[in-house]
Protein backbone atom coordinates (compact mmCIF):
# COMPACT_ATOMS: atom_id res chain seq x y z
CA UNK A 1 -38.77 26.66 16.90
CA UNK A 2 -35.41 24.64 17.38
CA UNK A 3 -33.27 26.13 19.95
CA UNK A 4 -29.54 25.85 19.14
CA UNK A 5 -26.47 25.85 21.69
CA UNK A 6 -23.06 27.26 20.92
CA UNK A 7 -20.75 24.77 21.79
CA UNK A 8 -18.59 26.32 24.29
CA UNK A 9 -15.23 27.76 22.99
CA UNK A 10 -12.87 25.57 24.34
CA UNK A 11 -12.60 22.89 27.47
CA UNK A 12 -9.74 21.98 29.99
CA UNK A 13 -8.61 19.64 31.87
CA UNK A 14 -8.45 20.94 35.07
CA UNK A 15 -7.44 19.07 37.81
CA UNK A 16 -3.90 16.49 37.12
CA UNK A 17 -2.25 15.31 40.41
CA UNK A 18 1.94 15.57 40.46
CA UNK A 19 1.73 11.90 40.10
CA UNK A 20 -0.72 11.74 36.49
CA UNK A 21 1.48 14.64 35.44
CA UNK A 22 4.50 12.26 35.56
CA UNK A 23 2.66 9.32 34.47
CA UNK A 24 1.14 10.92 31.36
CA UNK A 25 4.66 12.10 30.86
CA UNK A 26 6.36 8.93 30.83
CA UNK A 27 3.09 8.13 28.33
CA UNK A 28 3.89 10.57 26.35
CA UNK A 29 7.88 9.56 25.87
CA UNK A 30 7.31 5.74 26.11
CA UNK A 31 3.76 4.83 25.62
CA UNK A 32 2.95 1.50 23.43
CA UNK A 33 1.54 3.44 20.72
CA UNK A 34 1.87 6.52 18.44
CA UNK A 35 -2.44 6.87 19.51
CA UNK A 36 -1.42 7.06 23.61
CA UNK A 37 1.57 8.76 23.39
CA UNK A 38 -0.84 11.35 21.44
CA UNK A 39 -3.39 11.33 23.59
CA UNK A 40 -1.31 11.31 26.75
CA UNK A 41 -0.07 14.73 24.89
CA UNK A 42 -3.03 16.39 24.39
CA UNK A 43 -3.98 15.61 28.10
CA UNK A 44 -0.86 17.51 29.77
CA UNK A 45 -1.43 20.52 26.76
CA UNK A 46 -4.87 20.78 27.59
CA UNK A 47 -4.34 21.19 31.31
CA UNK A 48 -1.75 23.59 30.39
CA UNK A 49 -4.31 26.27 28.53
CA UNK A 50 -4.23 24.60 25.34
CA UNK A 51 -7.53 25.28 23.71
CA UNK A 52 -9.60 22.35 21.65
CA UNK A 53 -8.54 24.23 18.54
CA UNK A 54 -5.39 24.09 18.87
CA UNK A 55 -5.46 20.48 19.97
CA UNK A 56 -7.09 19.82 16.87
CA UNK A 57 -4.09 21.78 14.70
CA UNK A 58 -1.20 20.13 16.76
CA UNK A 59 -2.47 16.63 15.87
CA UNK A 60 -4.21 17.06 12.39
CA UNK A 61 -7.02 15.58 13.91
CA UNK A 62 -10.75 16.55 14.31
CA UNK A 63 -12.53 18.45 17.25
CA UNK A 64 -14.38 15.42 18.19
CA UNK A 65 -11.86 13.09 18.23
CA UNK A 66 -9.83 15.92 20.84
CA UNK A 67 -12.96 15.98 22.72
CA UNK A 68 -13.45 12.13 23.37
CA UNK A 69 -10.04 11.88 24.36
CA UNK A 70 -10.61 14.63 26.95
CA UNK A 71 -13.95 12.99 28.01
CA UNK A 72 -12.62 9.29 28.46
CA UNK A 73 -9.98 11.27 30.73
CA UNK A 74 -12.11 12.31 32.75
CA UNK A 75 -14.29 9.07 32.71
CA UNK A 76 -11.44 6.61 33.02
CA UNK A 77 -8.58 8.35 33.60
CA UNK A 78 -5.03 6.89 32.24
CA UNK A 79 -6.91 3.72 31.19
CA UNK A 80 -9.06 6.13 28.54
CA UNK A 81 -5.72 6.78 26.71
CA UNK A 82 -5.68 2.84 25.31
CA UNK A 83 -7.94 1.83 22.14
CA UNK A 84 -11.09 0.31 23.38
CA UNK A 85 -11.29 -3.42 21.60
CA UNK A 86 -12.50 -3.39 18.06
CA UNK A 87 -14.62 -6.16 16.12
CA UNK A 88 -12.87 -8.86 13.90
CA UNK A 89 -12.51 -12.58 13.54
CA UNK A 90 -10.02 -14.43 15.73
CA UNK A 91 -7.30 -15.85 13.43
CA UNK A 92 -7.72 -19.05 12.03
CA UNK A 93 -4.63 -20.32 12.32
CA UNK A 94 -2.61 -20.28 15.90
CA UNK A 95 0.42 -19.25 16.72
CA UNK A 96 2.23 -23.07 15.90
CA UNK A 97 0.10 -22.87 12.76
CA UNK A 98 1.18 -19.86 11.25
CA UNK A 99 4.68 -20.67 12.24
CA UNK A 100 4.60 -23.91 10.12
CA UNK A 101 2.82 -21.86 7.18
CA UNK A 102 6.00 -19.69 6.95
CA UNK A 103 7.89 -22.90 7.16
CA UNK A 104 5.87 -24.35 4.13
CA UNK A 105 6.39 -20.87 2.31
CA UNK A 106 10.08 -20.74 2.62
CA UNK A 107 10.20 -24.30 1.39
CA UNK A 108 8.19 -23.95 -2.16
CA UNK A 109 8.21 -19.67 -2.51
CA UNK A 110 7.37 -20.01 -5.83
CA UNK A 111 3.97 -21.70 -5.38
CA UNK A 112 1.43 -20.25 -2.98
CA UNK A 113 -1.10 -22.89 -4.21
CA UNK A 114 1.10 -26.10 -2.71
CA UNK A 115 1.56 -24.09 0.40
CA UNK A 116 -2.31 -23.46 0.70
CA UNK A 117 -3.01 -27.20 0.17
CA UNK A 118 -0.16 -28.22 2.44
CA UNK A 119 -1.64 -26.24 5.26
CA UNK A 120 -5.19 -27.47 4.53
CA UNK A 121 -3.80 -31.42 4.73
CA UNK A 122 -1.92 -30.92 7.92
CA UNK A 123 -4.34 -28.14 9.87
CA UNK A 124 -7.47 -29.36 8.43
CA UNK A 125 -8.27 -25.60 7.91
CA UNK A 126 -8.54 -23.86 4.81
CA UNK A 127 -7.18 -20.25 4.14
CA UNK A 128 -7.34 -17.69 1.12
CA UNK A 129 -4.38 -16.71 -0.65
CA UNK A 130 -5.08 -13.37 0.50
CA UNK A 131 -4.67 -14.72 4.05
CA UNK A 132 -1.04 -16.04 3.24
CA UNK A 133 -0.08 -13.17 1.78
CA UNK A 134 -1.14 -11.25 5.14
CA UNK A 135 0.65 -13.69 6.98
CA UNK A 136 3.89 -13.40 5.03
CA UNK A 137 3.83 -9.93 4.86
CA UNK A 138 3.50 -9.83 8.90
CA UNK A 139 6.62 -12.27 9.39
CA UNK A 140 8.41 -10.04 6.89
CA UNK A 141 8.81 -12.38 3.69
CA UNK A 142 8.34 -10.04 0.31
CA UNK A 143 5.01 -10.92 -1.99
CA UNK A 144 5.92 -10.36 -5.09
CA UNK A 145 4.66 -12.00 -8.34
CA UNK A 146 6.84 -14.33 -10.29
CA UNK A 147 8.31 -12.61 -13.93
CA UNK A 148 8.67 -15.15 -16.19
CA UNK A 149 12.40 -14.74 -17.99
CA UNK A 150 12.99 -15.16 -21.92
CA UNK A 151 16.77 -14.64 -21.40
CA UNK A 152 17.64 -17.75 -21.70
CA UNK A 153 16.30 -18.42 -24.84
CA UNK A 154 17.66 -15.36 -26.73
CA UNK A 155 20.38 -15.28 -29.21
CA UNK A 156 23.45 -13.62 -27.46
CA UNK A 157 25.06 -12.53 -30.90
CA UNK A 158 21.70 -10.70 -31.73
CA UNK A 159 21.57 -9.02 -28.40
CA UNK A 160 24.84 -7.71 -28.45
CA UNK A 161 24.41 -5.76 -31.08
């Protein structure tokens, strides 16, 4: 026979200093992300009676997720609030790179495929289109696809009426 545990109704945190009060507080006003300033949140509620449930309401998030941040409080303290690293490639181009691919962009913005090449004869590196695109988008340039216009070749007498 399996034995099953309730979990227990709620959990606190129960011991903040004055001085993690007022730094979760300035977290919670100024912190680098919408995710801290969250967290930092549900820290100071939670030592305030705020039960796992309602954590979980006040953030439209799930009971685990409420829980972890309470646990890597108490593990790690304010340095718990921060995303832990996640996996992905480094970038393949650098900083000077990418700044001379928006160069190259804003120079022929009609043709993704000369900017691609360019890039590849000056870098040596090749990137996807899709990788441009990600690139443009992130320096603020709109990716939009070319129409292709007939209005020059209509009859203006015709279309008038």
């Amino acid at each position: 026979r399996m034995l099953v545990m309730a979990r227990p109704e709620s959990r606190f945190i129960s011991k903040l200093t004055k001085t993690q009060v007022q730094n979760l507080e300035e977290l919670c006003d100024d912190g680098a992300n919408s995710r801290i300033r969250h967290r930092a949140h549900a820290i100071l509620l939670s030592f305030r009676g705020t039960t796992v449930n309602a954590l979980t309401e006040i953030f439209q998030t799930s009971r685990n997720a409420v829980c972890r941040w309470l646990d890597r409080w108490d593990a790690e303290g304010i340095d718990g609030l921060a995303d832990k690293p996640r996996p992905g490639a480094p970038p393949k181009l650098n900083a000077d790179q990418q700044e001379r691919a928006i160069e190259l962009l804003a120079q022929h913005p009609r043709s993704s495929a000369t900017v691609l090449l360019a890039v590849k004869k000056e870098t040596g590196k090749q990137i996807s289109g899709e990788t441009l695109k990600r690139l443009a988008k992130k320096n603020g340039l709109v990716w939009k696809r070319m129409r292709k216009s007939l209005r020059g070749k209509r009859d203006q007498k015709k279309f008038a009426t």
